[in-house]
Protein backbone atom coordinates (compact mmCIF):
# COMPACT_ATOMS: atom_id res chain seq x y z
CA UNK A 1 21.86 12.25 5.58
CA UNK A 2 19.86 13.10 2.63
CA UNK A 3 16.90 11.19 1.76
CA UNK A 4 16.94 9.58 -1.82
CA UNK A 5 14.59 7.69 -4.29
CA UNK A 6 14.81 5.59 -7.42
CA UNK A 7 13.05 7.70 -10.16
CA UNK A 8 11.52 5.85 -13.21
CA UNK A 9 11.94 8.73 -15.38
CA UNK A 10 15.87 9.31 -15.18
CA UNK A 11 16.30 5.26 -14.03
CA UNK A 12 18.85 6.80 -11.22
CA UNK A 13 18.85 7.10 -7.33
CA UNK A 14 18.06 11.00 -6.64
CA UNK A 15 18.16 12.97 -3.84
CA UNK A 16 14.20 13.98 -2.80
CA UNK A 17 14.22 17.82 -2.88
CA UNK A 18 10.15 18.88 -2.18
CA UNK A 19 8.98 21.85 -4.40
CA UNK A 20 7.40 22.85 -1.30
CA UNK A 21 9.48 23.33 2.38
CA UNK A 22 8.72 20.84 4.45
CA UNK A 23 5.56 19.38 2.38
CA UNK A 24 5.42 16.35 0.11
CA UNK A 25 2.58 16.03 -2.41
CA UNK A 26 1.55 12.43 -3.30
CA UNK A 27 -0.54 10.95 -5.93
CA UNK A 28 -1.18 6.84 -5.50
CA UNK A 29 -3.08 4.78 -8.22
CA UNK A 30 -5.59 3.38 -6.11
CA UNK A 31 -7.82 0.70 -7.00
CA UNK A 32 -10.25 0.02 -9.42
CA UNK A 33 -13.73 -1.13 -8.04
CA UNK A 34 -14.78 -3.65 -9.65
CA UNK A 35 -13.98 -6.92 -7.48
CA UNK A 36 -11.65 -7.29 -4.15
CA UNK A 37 -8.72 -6.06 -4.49
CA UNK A 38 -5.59 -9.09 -4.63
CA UNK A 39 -2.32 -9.70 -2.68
CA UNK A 40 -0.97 -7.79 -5.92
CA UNK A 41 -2.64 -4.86 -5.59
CA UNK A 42 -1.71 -4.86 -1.73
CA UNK A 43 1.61 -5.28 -2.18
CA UNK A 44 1.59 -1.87 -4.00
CA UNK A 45 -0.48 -0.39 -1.49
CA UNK A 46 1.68 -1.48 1.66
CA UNK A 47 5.12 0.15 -0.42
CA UNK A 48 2.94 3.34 -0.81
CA UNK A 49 1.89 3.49 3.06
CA UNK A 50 5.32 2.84 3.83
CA UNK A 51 6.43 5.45 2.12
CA UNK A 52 4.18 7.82 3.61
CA UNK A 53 4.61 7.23 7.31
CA UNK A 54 8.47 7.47 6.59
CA UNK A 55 7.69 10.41 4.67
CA UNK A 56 6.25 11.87 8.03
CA UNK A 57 8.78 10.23 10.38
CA UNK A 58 11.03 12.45 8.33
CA UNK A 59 8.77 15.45 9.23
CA UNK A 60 7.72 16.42 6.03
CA UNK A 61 3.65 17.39 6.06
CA UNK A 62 2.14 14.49 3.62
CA UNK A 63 -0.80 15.71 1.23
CA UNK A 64 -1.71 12.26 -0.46
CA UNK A 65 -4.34 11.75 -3.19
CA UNK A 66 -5.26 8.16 -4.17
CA UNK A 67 -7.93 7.86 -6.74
CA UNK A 68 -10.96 5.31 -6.75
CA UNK A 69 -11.38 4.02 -10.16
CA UNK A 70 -15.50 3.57 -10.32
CA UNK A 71 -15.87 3.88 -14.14
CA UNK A 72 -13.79 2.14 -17.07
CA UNK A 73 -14.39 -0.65 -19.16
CA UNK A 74 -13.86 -3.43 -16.28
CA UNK A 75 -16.71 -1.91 -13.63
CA UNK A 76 -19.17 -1.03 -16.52
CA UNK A 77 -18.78 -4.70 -18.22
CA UNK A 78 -19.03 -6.48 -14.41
CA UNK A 79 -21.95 -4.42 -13.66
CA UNK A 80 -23.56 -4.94 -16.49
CA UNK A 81 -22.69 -8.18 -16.02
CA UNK A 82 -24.43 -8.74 -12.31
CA UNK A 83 -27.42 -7.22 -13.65
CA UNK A 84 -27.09 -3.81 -11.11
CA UNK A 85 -26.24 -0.22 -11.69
CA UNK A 86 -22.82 0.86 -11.99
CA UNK A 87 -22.79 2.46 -8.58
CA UNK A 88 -24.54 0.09 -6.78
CA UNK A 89 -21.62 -2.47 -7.90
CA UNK A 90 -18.94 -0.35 -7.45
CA UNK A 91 -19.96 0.92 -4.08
CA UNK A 92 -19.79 -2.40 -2.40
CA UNK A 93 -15.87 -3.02 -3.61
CA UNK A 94 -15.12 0.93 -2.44
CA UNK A 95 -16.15 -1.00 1.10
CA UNK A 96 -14.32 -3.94 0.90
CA UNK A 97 -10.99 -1.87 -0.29
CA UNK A 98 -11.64 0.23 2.80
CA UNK A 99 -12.05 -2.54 4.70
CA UNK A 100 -8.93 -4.52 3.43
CA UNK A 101 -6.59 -1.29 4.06
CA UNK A 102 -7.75 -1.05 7.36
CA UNK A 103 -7.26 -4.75 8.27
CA UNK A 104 -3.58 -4.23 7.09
CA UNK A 105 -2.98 -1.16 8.68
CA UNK A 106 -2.71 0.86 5.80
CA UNK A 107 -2.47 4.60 6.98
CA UNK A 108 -5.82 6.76 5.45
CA UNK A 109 -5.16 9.00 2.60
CA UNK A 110 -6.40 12.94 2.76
CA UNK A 111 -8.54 12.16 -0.28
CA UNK A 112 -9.74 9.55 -1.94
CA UNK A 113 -11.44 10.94 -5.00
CA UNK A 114 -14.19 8.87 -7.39
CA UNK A 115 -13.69 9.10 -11.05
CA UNK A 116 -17.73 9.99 -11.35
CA UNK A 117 -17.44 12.60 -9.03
CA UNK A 118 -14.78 14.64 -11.49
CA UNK A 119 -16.17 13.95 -15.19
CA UNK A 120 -16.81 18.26 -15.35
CA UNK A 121 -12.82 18.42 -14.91
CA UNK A 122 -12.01 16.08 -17.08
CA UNK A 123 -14.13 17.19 -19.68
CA UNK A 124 -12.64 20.93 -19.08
CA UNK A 125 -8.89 18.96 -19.69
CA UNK A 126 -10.11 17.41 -22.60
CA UNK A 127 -11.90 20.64 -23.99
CA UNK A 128 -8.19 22.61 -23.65
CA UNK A 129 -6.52 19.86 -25.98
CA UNK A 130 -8.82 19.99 -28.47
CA UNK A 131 -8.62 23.91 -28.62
CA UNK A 132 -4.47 22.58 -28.67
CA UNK A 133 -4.19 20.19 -31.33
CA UNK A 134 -3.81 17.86 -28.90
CA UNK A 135 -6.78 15.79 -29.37
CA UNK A 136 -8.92 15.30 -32.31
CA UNK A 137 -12.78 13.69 -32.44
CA UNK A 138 -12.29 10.20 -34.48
CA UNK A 139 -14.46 8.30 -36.62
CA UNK A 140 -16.07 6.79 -33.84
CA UNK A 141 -17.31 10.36 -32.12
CA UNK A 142 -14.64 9.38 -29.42
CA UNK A 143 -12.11 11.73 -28.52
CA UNK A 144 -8.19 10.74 -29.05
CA UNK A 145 -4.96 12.02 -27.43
CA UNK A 146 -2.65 12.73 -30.67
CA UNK A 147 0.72 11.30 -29.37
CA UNK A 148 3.17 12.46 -32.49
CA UNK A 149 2.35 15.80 -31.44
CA UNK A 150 3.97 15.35 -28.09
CA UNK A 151 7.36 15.47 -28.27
CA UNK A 152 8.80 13.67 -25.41
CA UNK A 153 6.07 10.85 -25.48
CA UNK A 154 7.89 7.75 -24.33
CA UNK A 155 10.80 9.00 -21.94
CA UNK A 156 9.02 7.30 -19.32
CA UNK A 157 8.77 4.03 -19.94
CA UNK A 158 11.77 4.51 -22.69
CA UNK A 159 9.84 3.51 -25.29
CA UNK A 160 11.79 4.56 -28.70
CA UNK A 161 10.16 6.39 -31.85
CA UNK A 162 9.87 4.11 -33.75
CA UNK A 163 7.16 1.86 -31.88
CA UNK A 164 4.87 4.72 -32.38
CA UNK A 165 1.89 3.87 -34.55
CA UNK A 166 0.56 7.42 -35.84
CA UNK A 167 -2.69 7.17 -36.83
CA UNK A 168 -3.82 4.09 -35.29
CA UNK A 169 -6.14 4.46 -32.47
CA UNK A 170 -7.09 2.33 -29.52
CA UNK A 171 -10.27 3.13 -27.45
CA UNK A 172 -9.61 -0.09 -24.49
CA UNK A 173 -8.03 1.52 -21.45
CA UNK A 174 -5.13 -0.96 -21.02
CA UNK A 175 -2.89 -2.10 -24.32
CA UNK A 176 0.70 -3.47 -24.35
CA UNK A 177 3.48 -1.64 -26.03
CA UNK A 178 2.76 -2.96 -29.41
CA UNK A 179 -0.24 -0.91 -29.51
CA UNK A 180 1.65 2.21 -29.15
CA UNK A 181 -1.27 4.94 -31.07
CA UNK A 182 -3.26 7.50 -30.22
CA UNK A 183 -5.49 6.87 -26.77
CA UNK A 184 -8.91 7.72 -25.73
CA UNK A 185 -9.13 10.60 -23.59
CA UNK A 186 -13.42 10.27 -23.68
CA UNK A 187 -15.27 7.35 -25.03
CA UNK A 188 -18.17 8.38 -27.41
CA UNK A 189 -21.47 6.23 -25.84
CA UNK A 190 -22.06 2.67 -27.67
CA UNK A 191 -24.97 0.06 -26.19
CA UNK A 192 -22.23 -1.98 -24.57
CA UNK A 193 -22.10 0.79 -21.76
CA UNK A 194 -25.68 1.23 -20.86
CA UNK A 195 -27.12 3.62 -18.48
CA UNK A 196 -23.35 4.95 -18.46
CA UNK A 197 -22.84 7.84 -19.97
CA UNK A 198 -22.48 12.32 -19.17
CA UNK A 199 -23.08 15.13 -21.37
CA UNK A 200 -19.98 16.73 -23.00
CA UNK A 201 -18.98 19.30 -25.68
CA UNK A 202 -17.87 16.50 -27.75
CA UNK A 203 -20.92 14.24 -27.45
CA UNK A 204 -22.45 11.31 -25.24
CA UNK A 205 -20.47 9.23 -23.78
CA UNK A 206 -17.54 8.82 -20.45
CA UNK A 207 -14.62 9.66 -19.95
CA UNK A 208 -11.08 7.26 -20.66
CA UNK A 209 -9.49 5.58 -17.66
CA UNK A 210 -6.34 7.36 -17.82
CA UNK A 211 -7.36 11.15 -18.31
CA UNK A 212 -9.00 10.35 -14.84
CA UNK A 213 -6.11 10.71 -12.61
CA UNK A 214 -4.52 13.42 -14.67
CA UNK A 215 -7.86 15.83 -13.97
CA UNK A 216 -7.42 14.13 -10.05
CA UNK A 217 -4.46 14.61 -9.24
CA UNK A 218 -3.98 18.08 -10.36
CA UNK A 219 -6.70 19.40 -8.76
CA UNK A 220 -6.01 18.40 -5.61
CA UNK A 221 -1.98 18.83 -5.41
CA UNK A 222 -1.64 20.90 -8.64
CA UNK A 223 -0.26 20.94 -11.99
CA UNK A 224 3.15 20.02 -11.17
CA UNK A 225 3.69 17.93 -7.15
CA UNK A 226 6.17 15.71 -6.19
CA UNK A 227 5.90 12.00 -6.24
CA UNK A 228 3.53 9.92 -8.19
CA UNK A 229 3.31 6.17 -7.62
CA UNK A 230 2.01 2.98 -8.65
CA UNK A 231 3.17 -0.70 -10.10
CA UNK A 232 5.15 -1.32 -12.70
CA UNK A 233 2.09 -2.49 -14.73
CA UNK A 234 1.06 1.35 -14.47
CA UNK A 235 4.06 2.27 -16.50
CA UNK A 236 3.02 1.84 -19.42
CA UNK A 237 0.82 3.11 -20.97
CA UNK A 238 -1.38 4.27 -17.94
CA UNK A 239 1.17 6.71 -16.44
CA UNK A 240 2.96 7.35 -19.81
CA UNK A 241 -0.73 8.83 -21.01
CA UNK A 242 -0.78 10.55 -17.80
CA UNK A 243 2.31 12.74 -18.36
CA UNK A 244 1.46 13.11 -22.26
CA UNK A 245 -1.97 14.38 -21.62
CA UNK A 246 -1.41 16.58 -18.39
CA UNK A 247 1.93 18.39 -19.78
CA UNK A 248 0.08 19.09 -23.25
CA UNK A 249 -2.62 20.58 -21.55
CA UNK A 250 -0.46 22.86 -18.93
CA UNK A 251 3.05 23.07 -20.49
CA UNK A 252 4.79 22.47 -16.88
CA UNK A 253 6.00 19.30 -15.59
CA UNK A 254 3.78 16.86 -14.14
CA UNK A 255 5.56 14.92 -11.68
CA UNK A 256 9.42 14.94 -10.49
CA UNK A 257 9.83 11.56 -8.88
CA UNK A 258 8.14 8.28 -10.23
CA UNK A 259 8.38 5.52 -7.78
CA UNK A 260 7.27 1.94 -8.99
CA UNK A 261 6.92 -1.57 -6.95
CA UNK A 262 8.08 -4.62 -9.05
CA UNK A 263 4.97 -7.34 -9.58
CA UNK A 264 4.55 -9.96 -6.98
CA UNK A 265 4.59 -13.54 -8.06
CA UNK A 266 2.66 -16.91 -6.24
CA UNK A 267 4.83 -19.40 -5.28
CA UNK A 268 7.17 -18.93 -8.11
CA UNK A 269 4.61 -18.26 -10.93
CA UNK A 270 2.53 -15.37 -12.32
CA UNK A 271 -0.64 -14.69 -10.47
CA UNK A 272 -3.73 -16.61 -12.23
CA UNK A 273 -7.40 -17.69 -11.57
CA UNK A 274 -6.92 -20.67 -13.24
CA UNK A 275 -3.52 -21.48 -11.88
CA UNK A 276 -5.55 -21.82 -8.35
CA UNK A 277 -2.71 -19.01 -7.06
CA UNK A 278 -4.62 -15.40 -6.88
CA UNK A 279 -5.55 -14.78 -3.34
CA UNK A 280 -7.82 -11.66 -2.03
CA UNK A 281 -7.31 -10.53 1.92
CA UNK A 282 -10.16 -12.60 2.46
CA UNK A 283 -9.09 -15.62 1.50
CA UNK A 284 -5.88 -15.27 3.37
CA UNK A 285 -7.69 -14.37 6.69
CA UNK A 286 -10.12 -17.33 5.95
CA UNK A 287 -6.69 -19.85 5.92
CA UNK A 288 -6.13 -18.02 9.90
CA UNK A 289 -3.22 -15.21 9.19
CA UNK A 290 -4.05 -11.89 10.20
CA UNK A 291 -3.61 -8.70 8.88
CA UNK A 292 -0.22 -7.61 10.45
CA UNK A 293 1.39 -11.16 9.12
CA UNK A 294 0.16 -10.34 5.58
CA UNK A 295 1.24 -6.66 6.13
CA UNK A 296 4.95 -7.48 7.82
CA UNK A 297 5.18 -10.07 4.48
CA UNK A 298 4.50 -7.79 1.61
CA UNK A 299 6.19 -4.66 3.29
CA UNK A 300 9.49 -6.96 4.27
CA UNK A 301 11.02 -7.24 0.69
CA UNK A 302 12.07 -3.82 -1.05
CA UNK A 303 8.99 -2.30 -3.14
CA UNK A 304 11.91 -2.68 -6.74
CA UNK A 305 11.96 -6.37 -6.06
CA UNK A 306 9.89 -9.08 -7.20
CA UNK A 307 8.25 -10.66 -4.62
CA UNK A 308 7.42 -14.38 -4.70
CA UNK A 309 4.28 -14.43 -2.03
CA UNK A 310 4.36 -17.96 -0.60
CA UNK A 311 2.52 -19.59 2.63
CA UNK A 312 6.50 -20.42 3.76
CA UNK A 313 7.15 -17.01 3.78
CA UNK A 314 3.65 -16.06 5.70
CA UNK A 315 4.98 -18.69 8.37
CA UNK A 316 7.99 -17.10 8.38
CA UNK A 317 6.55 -13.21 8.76
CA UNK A 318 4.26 -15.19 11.81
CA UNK A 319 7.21 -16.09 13.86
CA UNK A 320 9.40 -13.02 13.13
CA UNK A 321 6.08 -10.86 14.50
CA UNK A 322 6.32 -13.92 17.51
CA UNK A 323 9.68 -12.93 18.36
CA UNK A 324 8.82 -9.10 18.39
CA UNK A 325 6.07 -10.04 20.83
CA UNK A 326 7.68 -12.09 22.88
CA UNK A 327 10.37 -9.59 23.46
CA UNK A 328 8.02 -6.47 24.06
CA UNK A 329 6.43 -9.20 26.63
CA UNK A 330 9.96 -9.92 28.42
CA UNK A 331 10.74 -5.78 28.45
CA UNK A 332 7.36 -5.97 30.25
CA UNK A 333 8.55 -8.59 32.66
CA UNK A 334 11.35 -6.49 33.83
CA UNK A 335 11.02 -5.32 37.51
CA UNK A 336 14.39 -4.00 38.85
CA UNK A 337 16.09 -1.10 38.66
CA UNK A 338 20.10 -1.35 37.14
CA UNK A 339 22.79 0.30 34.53
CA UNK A 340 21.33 1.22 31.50
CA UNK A 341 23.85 3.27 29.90
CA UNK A 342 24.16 0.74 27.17
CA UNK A 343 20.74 0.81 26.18
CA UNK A 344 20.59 4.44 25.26
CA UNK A 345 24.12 3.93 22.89
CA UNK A 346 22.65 0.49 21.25
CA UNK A 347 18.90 2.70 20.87
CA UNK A 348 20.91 5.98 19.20
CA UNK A 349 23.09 3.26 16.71
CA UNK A 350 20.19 2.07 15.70
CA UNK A 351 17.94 4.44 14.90
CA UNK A 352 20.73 6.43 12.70
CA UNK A 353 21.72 2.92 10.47
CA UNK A 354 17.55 2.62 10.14
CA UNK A 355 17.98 6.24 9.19
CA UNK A 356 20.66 5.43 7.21
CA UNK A 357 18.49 2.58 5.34
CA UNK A 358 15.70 3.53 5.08
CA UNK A 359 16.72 6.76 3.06
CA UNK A 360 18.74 5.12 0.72
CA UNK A 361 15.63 4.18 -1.57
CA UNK A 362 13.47 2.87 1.42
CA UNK A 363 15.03 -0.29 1.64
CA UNK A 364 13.45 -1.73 4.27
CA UNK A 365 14.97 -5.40 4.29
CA UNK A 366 18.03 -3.80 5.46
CA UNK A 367 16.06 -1.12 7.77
CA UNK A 368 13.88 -4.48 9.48
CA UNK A 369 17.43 -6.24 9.88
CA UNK A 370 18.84 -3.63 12.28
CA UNK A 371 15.96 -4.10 14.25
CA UNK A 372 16.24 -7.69 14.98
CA UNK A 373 19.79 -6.75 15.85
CA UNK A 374 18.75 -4.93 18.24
CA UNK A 375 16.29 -7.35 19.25
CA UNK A 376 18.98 -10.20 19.50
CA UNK A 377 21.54 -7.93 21.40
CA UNK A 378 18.95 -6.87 24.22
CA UNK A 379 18.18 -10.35 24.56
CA UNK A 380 21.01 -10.77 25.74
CA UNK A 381 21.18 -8.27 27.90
CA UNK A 382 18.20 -9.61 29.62
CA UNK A 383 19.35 -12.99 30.36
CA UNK A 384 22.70 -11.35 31.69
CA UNK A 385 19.94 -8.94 34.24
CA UNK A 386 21.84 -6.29 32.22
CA UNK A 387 19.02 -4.38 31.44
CA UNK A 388 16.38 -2.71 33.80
CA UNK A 389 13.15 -0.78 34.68
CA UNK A 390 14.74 2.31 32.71
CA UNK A 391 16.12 0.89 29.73
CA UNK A 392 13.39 -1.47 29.08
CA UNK A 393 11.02 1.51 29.19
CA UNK A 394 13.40 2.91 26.38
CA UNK A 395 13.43 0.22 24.37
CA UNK A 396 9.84 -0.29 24.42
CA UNK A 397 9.29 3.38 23.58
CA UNK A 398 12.27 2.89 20.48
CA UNK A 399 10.14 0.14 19.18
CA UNK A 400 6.50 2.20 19.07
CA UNK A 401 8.47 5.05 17.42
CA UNK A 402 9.70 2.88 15.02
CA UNK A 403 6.51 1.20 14.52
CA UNK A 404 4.94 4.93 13.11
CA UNK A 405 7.06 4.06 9.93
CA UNK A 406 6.70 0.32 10.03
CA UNK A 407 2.88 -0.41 11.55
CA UNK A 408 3.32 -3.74 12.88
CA UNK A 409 3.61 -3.77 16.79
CA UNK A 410 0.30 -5.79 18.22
CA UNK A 411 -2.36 -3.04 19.27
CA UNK A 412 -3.19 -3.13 23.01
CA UNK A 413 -5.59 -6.38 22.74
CA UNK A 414 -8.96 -5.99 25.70
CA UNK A 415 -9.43 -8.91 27.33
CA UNK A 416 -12.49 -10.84 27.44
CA UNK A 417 -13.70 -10.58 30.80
CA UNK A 418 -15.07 -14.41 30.84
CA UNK A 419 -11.21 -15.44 30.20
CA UNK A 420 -10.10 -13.64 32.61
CA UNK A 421 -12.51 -15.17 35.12
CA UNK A 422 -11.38 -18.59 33.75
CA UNK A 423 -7.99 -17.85 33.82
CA UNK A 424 -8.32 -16.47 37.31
CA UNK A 425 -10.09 -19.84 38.01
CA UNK A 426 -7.64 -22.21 36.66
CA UNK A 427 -4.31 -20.16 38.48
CA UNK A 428 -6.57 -21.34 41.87
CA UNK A 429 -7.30 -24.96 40.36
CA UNK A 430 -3.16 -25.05 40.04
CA UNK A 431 -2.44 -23.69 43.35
CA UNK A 432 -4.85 -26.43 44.58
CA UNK A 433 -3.12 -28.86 42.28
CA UNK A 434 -6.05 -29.48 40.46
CA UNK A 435 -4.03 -30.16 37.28
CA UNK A 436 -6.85 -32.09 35.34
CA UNK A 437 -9.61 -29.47 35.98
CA UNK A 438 -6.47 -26.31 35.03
CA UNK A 439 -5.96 -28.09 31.74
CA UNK A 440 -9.45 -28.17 31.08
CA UNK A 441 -9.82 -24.92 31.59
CA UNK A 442 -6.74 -23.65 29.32
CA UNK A 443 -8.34 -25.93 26.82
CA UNK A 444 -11.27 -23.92 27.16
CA UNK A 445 -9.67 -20.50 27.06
CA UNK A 446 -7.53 -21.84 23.54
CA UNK A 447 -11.15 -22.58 22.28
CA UNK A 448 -12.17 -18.90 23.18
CA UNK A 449 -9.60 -17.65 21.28
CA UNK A 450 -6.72 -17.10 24.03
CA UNK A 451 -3.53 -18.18 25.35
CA UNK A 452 -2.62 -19.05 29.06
CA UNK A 453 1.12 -18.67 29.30
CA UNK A 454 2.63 -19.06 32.71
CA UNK A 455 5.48 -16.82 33.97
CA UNK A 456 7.42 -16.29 37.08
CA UNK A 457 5.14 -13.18 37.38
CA UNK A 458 2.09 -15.19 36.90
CA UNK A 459 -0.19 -15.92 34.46
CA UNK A 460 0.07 -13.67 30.96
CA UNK A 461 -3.24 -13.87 29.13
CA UNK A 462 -2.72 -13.32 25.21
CA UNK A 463 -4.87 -13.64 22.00
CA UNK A 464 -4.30 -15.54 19.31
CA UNK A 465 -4.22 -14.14 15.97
């Protein structure tokens, strides 16, 4: 089976065919630091980390850059704004992002470069399309990208000639596709940014948000790598800039496969502030759903897709992670030894129509269904006593191999030592028929944070999330 992906640039399926052997080079817009990052943001992140551990399932070696965006218009205005220095604002929302992605299981990149740590290469980019033609100094003292002399300017987001505005000029990072002119590549210094500003060949001033990940990106994975990634907000013009700029300045190809997740909505309508409807991680965790429920929620629908985030469909993530649970918990519960034969067949079907999904443009919805076909058929099997010591073990170990692309099994949870006196405790008060004083104590334990579930094994202590 070959392994294929949707690419922006030629709007077709394609088969993925590394430039390198065995190695996959990945750039992924990361956030910008100026507040927490939202369930939008996440979504994008979850498709990306999905991508990467199937990426590696696959065996491919994984080399992925994702940039932190710690200067541009938005930190230098909220800085400015909270009365601190830009890095002492933008350092506390590079912790909470970190935070966030490891709350939701979000594999870590290899690098995670910072836009003020790489203003020397981006000033060296910008210095080779001047000596081009490619950029010119404006009015202003800022330094502008001059799109009519790029030929294929457009192809990527398929904008057509004639929405091209020669001459005109726009120094904000992020315009819509009316305001199709020449961009900012650096920003000459004006009193609305402050203490923020470098040196530069050109003048005073800091660099333009999208020359950033062009000087990024290439010098960690090179001047042409494989897949680049992002929403489909980044389309245009942030990743359309991104090509223009970085093929002017080498003459080879900057990316081969564009891969972009489709915006996520809040119950049915655009996220908004004042709509009451734009959640961070933190607020979700503060309503009591944990990271794996808002991880299995945003990963479940395929990244092209709009999703519409709703607290009906967090419910519904909750009990489809209950029923994995509580089937890893009855594999555990299995203590005989019988014919597995079965098992092994049912494991190797599965795993090649996951395969089978999951390569046809990572679509996951259809990937997560064969799962829970599996799930349902073992079932089965248990209540028949179909299944024993040996195939339980394998489908325990299927699941955990799976869960290296998907990241959602439970981790192994320690138990408080205090509940398990108290649960040790009540299991006497029940053999003494204490029943009063036993539910007091479960009481007790659910107050601690813990379940008390009683089995034919005994008693199964388990947190809740």
């Amino acid at each position: 089976m070959s392994l294929t992906f949707y690419n922006t640039m030629t709007r077709k399926k394609e088969e993925f065919l590394p430039l390198r052997e065995g190695e996959v080079r990945m750039y992924t817009c990361g956030p910008t630091v100026y507040d927490y990052a939202h369930t939008g943001n996440f979504r994008s992140y979850i498709f990306e980390d999905l991508l990467r551990r199937y990426l590696k399932y696959r065996g491919y070696r994984v080399l992925q850059v994702m940039n932190i965006t710690d200067v541009d218009d938005k930190t230098i205005r909220d800085s400015r704004k909270a009365g601190i220095s830009l890095s002492q604002h933008t350092e506390k929302f590079t912790r909470a992002f970190f935070d966030d992605i490891d709350i939701l299981g979000i594999e870590r990149a290899e690098h995670y470069p910072r836009a003020t740590e790489h203003v020397k290469e981006m000033i060296d980019i910008i210095s080779g399309l001047l000596e081009k033609g490619y950029a010119y100094k404006g009015d202003d003292g800022s330094v502008y990208f001059r799109i009519d002399k790029f030929n294929n300017y457009g192809r990527l987001a398929h904008i057509t000639p004639d929405l091209l505005q020669p001459g005109a000029t726009v120094r904000t990072d992020e315009y819509d596709k009316e305001s199709v002119a020449d961009f900012a590549l650096w920003k000459a210094w004006d009193e609305d940014d402050g203490e923020v500003f470098w040196e530069s060949p050109f003048g005073k001033g800091r660099p333009g948000w999208h020359i950033e990940c062009s000087a990024m990106s290439m010098k960690y994975l090179g001047e042409t790598f494989d897949i680049h990634t992002g929403g489909v907000d980044n389309i245009f013009p942030h990743h359309e800039n991104e090509i223009a700029q970085s093929e002017a300045y080498t003459g080879k190809q900057f990316v081969r496969y564009w891969l972009h997740a489709a915006h996520l909505i809040v119950e049915g309508q655009k996220m908004s502030k004042s709509l009451g409807n734009f959640y961070t991680l933190r607020d979700l965790l503060d309503k009591g759903y944990s990271g794996r429920q808002i991880r299995y929620l945003l990963m479940s629908v395929h990244y092209r897709q709009q999703l519409n985030f709703t607290f009906e469909g967090l419910e519904a993530a909750k009990n489809g992670l209950q029923r994995i649970d509580d089937f890893l918990a009855r594999l555990e519960d299995v203590d005989f030894r019988g014919e597995d034969a079965a098992v092994e067949e049912v494991v190797g079907e599965t795993r090649e129509a996951f395969l089978s999904e999951m390569d046809s443009d990572l679509n996951i919805s259809g990937a997560l269904g064969k799962v829970f076909d599996l799930i349902h058929w073992a079932n089965q099997q248990l209540d028949e006593g179909a299944i024993g010591v040996a195939g339980a073990s394998q489908l325990r170990s299927f699941l955990q191999e799976l869960d290296a692309v998907l990241g959602i099994l439970p981790e192994k949870v320690e138990i408080d030592p205090e509940v398990q006196r108290l649960a040790d405790e009540r299991e006497k008060a029940r053999k003494q028929k204490n029943y009063a004083l036993a539910d007091e104590i479960r009481e007790k334990v659910r107050q601690m944070g813990y379940t008390l579930e009683d089995t034919p094994k005994g008693v199964r202590i388990k947190k809740v999330t």
